[in-house]
N, C-alpha and C. Protein backbone atom coordinates (compact mmCIF):
# COMPACT_ATOMS: atom_id res chain seq x y z
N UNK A 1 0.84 -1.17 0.00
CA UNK A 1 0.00 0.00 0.00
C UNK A 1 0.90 1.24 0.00
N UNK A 2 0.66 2.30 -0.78
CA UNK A 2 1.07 3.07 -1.00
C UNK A 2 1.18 4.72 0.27
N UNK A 3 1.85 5.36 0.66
CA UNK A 3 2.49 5.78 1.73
C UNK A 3 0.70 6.41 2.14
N UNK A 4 0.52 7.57 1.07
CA UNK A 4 -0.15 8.09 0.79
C UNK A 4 -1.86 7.48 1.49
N UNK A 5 -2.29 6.54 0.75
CA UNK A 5 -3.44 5.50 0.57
C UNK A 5 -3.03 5.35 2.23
N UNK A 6 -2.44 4.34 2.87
CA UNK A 6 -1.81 3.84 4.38
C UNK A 6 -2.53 5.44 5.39
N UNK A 7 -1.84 6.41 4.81
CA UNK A 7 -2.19 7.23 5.93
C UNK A 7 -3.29 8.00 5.56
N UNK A 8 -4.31 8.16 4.76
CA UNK A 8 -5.57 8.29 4.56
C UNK A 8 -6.69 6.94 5.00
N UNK A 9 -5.94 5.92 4.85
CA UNK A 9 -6.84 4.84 5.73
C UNK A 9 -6.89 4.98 7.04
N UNK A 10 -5.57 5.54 7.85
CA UNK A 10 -5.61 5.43 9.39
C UNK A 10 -6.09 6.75 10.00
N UNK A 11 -6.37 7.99 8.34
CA UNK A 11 -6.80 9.05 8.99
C UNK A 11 -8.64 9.05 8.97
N UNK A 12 -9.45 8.00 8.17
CA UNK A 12 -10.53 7.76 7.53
C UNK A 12 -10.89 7.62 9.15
N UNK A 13 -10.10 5.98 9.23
CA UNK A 13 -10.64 5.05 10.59
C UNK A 13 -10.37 6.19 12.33
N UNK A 14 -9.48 6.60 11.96
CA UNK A 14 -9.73 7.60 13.13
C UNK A 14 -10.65 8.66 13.63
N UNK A 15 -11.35 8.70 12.25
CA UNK A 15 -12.20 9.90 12.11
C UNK A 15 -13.52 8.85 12.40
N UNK A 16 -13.79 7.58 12.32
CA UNK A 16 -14.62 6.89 12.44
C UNK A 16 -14.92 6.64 14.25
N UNK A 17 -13.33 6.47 14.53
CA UNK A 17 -13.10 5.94 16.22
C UNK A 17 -13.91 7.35 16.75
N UNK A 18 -13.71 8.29 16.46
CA UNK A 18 -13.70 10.01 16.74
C UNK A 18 -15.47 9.80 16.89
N UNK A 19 -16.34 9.31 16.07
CA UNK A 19 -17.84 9.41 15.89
C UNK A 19 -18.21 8.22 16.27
N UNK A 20 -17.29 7.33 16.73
CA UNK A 20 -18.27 5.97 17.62
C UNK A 20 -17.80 6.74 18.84
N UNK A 21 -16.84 7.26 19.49
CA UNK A 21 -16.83 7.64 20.76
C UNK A 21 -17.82 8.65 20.98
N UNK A 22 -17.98 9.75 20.16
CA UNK A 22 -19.06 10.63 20.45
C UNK A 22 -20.13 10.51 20.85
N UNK A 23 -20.62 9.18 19.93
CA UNK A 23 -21.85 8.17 19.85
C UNK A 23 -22.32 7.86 21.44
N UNK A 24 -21.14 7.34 21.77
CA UNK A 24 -21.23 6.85 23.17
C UNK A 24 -20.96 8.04 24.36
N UNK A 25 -19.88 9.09 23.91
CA UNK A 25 -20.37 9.66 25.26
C UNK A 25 -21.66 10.93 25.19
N UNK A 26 -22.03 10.87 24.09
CA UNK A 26 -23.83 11.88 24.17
C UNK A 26 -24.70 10.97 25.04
N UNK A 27 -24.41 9.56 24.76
CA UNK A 27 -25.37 8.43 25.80
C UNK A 27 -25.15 8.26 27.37
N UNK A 28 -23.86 9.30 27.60
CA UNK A 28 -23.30 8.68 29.16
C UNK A 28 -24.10 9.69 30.65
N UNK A 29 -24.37 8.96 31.40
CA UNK A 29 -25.23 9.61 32.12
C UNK A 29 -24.27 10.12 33.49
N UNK A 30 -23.25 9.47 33.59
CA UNK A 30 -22.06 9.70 34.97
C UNK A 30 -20.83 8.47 34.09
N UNK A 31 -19.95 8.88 34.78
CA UNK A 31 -18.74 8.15 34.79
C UNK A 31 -17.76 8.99 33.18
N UNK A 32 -17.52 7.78 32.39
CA UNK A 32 -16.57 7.95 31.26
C UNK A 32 -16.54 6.85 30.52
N UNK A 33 -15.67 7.13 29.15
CA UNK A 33 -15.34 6.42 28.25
C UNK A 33 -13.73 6.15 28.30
N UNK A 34 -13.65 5.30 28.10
CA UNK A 34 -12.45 4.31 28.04
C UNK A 34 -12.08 4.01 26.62
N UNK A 35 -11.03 4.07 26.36
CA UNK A 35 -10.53 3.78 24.60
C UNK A 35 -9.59 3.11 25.11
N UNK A 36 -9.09 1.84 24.28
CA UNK A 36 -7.90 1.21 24.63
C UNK A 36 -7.12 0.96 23.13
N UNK A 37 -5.78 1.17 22.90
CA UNK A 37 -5.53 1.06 21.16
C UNK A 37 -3.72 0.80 21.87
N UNK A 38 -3.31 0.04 20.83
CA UNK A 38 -2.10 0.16 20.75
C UNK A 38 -1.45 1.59 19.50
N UNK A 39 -0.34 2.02 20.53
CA UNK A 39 0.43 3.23 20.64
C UNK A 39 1.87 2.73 19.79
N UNK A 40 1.37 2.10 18.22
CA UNK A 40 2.90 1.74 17.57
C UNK A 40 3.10 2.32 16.56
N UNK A 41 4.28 2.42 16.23
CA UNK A 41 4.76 3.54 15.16
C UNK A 41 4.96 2.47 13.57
N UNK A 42 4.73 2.71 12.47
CA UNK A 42 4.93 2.13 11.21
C UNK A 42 3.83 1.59 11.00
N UNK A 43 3.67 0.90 9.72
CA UNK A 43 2.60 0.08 8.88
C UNK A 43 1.81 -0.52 9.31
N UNK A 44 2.15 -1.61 10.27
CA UNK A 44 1.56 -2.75 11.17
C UNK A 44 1.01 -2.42 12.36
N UNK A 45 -0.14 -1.62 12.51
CA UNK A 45 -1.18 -1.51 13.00
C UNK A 45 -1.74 -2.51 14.51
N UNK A 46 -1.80 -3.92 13.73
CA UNK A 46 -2.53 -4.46 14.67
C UNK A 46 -1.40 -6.06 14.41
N UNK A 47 -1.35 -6.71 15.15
CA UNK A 47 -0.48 -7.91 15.43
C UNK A 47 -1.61 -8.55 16.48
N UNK A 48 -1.20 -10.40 16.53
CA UNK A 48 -1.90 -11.01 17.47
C UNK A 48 -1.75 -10.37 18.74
N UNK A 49 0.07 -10.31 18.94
CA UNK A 49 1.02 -9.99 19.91
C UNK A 49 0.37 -8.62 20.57
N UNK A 50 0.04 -8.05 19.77
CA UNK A 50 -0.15 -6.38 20.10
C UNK A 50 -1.82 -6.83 20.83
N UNK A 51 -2.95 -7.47 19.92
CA UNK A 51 -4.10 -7.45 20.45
C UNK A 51 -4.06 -8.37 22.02
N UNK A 52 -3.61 -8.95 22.17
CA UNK A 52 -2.96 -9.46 23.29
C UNK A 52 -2.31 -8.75 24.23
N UNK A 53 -1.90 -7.66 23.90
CA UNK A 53 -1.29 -6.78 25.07
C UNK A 53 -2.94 -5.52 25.37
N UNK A 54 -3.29 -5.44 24.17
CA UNK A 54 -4.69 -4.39 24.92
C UNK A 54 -5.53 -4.94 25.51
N UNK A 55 -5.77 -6.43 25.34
CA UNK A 55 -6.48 -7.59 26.23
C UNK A 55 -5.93 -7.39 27.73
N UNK A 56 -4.71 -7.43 27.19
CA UNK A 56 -4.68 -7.49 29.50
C UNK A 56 -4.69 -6.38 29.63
N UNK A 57 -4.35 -4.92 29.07
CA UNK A 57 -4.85 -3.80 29.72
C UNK A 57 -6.22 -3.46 29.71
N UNK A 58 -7.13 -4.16 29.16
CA UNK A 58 -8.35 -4.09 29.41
C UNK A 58 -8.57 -4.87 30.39
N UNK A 59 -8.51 -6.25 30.76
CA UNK A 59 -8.71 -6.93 31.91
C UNK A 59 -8.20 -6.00 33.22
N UNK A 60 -7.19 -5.19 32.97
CA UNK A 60 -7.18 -4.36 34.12
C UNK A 60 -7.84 -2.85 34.62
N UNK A 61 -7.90 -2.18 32.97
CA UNK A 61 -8.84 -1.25 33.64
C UNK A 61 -10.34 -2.07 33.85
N UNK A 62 -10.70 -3.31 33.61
CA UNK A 62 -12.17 -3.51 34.09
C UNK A 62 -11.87 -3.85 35.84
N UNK A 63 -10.93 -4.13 36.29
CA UNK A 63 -10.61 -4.43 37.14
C UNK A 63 -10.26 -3.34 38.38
N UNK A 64 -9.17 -2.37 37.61
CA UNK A 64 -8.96 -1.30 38.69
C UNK A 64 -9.81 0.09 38.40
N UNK A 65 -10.70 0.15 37.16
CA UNK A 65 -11.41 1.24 37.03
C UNK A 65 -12.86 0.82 36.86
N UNK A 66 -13.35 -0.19 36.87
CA UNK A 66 -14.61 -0.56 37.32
C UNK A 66 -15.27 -0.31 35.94
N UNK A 67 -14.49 -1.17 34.73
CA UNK A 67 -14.48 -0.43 33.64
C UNK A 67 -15.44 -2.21 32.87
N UNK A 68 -16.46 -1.27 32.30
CA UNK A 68 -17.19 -2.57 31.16
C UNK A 68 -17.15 -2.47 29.86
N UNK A 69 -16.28 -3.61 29.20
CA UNK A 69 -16.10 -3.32 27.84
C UNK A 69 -17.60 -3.54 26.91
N UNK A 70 -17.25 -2.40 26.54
CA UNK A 70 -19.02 -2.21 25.21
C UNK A 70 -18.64 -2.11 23.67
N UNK A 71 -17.51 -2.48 22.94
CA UNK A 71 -17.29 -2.38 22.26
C UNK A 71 -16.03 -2.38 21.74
N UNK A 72 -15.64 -3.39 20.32
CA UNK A 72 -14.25 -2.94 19.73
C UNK A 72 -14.07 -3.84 18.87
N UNK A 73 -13.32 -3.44 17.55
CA UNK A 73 -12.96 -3.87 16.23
C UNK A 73 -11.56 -3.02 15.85
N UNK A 74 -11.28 -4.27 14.86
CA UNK A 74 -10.34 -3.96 14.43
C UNK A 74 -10.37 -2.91 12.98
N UNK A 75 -9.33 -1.72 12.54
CA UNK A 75 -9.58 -0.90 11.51
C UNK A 75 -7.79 -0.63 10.99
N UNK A 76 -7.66 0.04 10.17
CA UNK A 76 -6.83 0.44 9.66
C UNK A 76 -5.60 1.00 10.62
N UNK A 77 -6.02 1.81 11.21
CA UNK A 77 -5.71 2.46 12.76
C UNK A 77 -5.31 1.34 13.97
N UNK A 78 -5.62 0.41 13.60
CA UNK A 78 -5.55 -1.59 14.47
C UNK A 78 -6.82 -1.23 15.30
N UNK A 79 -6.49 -1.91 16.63
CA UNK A 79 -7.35 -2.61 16.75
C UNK A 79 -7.68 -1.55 18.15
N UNK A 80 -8.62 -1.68 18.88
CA UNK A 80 -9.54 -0.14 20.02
C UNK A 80 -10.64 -1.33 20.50
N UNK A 81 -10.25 -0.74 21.91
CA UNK A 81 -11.33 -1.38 22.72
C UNK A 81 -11.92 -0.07 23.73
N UNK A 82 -13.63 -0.35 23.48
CA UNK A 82 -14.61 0.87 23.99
C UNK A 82 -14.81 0.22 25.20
N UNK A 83 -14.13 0.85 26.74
CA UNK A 83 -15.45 0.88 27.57
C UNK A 83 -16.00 1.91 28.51
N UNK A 84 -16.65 1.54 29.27
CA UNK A 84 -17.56 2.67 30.03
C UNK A 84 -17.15 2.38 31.56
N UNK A 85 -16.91 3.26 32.26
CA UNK A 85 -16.13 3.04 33.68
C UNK A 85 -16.99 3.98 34.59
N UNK A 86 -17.26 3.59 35.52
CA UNK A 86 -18.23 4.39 36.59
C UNK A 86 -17.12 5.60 37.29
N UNK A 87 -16.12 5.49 37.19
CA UNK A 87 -15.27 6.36 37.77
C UNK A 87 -15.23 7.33 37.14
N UNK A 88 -14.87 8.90 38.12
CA UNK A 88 -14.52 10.31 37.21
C UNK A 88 -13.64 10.20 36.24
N UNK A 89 -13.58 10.92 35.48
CA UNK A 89 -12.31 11.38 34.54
C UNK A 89 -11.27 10.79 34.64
N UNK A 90 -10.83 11.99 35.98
CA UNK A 90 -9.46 11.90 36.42
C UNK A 90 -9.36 10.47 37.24
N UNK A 91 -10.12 10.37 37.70
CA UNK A 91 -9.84 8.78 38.51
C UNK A 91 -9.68 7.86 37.47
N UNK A 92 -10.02 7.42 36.79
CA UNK A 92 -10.11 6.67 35.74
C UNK A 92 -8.70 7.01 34.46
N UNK A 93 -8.36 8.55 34.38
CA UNK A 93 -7.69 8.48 34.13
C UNK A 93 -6.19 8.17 34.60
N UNK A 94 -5.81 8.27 35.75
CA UNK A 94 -4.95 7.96 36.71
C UNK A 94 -4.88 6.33 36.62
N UNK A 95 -5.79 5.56 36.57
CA UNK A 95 -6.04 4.50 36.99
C UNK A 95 -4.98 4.10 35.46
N UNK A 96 -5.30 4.45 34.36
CA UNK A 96 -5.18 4.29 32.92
C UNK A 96 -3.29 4.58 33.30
N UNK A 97 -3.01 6.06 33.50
CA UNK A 97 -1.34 5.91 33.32
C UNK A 97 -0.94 5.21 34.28
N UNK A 98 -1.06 4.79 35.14
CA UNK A 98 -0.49 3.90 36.10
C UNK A 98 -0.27 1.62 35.27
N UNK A 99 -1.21 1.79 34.26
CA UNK A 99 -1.39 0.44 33.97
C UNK A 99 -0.29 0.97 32.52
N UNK A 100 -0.07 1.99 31.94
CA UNK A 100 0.79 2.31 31.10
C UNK A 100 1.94 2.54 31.46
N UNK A 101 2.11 2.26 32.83
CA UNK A 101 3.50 2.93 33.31
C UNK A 101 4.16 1.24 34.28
N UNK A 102 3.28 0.70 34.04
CA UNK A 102 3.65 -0.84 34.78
C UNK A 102 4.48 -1.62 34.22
N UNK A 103 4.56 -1.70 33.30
CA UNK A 103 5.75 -2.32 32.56
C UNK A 103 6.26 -1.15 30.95
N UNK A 104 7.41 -1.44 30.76
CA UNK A 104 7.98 -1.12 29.46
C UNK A 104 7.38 -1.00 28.43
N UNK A 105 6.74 -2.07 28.39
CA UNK A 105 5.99 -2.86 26.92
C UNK A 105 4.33 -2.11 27.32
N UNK A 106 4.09 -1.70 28.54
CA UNK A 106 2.49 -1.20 28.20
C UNK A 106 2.89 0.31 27.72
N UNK A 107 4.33 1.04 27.51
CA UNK A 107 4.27 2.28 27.17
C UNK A 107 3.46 2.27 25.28
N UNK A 108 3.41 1.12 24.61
CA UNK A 108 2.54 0.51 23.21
C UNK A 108 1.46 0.52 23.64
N UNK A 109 0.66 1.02 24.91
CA UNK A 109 -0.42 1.40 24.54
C UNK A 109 -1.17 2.62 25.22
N UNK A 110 -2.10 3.12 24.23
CA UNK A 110 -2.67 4.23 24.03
C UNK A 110 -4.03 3.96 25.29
N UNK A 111 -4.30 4.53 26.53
CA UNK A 111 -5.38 4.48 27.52
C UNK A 111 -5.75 5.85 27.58
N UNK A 112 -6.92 5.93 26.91
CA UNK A 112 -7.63 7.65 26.99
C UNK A 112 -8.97 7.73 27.48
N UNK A 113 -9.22 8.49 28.25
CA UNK A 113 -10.32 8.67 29.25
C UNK A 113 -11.33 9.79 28.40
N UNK A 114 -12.71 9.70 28.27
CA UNK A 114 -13.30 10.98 27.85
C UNK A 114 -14.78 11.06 28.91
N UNK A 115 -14.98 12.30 29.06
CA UNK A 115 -16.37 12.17 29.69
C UNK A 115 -17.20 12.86 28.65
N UNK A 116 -18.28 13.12 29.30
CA UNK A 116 -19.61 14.24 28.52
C UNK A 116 -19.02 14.58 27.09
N UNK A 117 -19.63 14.29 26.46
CA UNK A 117 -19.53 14.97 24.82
C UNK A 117 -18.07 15.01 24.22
N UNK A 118 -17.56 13.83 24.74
CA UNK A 118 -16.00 13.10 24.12
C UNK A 118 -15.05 14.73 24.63
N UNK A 119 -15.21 14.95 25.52
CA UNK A 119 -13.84 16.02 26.44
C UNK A 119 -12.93 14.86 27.13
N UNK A 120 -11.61 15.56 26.37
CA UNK A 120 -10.41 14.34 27.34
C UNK A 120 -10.44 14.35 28.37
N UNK A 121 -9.57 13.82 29.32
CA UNK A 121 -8.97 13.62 30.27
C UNK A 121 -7.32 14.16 30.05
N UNK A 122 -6.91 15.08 30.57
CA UNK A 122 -5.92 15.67 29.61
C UNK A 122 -4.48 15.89 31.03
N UNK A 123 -3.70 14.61 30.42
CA UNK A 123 -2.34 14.82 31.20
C UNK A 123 -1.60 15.88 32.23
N UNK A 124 -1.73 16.79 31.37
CA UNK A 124 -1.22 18.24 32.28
C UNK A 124 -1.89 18.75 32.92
N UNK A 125 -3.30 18.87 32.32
CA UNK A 125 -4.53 19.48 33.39
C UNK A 125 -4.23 18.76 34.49
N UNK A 126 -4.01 17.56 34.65
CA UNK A 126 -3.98 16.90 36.11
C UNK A 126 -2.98 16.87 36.79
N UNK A 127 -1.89 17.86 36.35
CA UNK A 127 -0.81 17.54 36.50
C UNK A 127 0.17 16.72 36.99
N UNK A 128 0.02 15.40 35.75
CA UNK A 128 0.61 14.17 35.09
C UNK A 128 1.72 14.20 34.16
N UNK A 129 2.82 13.43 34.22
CA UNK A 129 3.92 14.08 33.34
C UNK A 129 3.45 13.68 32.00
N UNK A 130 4.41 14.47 30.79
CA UNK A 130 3.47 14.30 29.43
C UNK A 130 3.78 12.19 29.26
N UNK A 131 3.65 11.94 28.50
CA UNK A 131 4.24 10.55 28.08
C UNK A 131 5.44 10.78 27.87
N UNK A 132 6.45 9.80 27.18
CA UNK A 132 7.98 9.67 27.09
C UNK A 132 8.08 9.33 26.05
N UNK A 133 9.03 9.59 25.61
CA UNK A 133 9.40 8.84 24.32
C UNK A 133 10.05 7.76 24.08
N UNK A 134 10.42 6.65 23.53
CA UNK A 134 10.42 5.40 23.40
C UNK A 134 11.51 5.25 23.76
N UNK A 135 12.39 6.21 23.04
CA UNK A 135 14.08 6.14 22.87
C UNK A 135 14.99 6.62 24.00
N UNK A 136 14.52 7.93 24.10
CA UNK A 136 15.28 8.85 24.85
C UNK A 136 14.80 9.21 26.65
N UNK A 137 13.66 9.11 26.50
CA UNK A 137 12.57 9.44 27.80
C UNK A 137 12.39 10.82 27.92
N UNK A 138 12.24 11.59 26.53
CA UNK A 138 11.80 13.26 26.64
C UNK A 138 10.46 13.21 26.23
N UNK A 139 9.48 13.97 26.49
CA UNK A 139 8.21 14.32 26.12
C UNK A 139 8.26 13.69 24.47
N UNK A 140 7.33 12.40 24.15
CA UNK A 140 7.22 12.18 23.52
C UNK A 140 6.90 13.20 22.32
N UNK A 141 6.13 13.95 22.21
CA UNK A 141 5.32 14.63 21.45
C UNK A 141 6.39 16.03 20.83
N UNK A 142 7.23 15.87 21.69
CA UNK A 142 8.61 16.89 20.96
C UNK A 142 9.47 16.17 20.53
N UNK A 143 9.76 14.53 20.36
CA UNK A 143 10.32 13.68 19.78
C UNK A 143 9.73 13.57 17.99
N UNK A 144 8.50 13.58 18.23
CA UNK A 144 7.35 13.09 17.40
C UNK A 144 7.11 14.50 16.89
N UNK A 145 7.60 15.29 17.50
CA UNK A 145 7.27 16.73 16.24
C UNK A 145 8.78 17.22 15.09
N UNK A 146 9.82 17.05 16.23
CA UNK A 146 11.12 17.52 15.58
C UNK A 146 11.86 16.31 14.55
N UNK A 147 11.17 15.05 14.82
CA UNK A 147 11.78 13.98 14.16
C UNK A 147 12.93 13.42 14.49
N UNK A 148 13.05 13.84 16.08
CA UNK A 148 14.51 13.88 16.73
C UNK A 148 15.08 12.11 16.44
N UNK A 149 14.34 11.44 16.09
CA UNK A 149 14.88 9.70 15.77
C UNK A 149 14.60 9.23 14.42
N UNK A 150 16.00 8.18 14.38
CA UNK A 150 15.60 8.08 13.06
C UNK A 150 14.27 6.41 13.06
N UNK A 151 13.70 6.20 12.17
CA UNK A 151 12.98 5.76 12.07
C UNK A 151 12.73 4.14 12.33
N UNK A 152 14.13 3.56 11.80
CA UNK A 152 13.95 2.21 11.60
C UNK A 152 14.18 1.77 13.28
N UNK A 153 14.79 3.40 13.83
CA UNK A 153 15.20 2.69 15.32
C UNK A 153 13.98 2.34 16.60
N UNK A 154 13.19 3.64 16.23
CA UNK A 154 11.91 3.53 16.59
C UNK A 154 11.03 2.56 16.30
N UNK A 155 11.06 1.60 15.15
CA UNK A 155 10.47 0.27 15.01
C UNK A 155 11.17 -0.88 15.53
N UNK A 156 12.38 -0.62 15.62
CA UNK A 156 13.45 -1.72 16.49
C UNK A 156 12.86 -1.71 17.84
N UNK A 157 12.78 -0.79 18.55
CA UNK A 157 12.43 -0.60 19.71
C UNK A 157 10.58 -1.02 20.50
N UNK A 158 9.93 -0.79 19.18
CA UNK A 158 8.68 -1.16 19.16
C UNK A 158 8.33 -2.85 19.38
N UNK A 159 9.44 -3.63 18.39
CA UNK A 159 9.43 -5.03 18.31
C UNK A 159 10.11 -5.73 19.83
N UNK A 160 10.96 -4.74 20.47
CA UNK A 160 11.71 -5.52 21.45
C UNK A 160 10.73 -5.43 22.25
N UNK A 161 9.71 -4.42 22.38
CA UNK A 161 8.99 -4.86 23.49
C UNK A 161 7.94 -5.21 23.45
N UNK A 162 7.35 -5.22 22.43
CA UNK A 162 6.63 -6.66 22.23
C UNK A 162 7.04 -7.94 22.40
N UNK A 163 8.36 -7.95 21.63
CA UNK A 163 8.84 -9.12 22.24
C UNK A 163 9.11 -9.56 23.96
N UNK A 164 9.71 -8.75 24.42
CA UNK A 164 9.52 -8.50 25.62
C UNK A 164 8.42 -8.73 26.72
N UNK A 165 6.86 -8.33 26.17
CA UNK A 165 5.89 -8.84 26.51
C UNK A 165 5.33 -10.41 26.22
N UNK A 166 5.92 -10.86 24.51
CA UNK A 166 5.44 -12.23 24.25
C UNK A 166 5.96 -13.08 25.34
N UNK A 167 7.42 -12.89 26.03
CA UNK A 167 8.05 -13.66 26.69
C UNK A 167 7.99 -13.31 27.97
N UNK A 168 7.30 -12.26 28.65
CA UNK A 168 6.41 -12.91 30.03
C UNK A 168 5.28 -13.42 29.87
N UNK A 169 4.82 -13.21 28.54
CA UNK A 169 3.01 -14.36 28.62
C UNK A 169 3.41 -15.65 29.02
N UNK A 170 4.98 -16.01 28.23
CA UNK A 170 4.98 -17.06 28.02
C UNK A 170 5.90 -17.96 29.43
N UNK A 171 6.57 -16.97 30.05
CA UNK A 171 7.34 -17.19 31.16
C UNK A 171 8.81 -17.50 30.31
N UNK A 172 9.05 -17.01 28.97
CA UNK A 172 10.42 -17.39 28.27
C UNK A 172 11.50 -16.24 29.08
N UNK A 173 12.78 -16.86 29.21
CA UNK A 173 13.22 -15.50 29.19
C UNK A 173 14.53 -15.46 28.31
């Protein structure tokens, strides 16, 4: 698939994720919405390996955020799991970086909190440090703007910890 085509598919399906979440939080009467997606850089979207890692971070926000999954498919964008959590925002969101910050390998995934009429839950407002970047550990998002890495290293790094994760499922080491 062509560079072009690739990132008009993941900008289509995002714009889709964008109007099923809306969907759901015009319906929410208290609590929040829960999005769960893997956070990987290049082509490959969605992997067994990868849907397997948003599986147990969903088993845990249903667990530590009182969170019920209502929804999720796979798209261009991979693969998103919808749920609905009785907890505030910020509780829920807290609950979310703490399960992203538990191991290495959960920094691959994306945990975003929305309440009333799809409003984030927003890192700094709570004052939460921003995310990190894969490589270096600076504010991701000034990594990801300046292009400060080169590319193939950032997918090197993506695979080790997946790998990394395949081999505590499996107890390999």
């Amino acid at each position: 698939m062509q560079y072009a085509e690739l990132r008009n598919s993941i900008l289509k399906a995002r714009q889709q994720r964008w109007d099923t979440l809306l969907n759901m939080a015009d319906n929410l009467e208290k609590g929040c919405i829960v999005t769960i997606a893997g956070n990987c850089a290049g082509a490959v979207k969605d992997s067994p390996v990868l849907r397997e890692l948003i599986t147990h971070a969903e088993k845990h926000m249903a667990q530590d955020a009182n969170a019920l999954t209502i929804g999720s498919y796979g798209d261009a964008a991979g693969y998103i799991v919808f749920m609905r959590s009785s907890l505030k925002t910020a509780q829920a969101k807290e609950k979310a970086v703490a399960i992203e910050s538990s191991f290495e390998w959960n920094r691959l995934l994306d945990i975003d909190i929305y309440g009333k009429k799809g409003s984030p839950a927003d890192r700094s407002a709570m004052g939460l440090a921003p995310r990190r970047c894969l490589l270096c550990g600076e504010p991701a998002a000034d990594c990801i703007r300046t292009q400060r890495h080169d590319y193939c290293d950032i997918i090197a790094e993506t695979e080790r910890l997946l790998k990394g994760f395949q081999r505590a499922c499996t107890g390999a080491h």
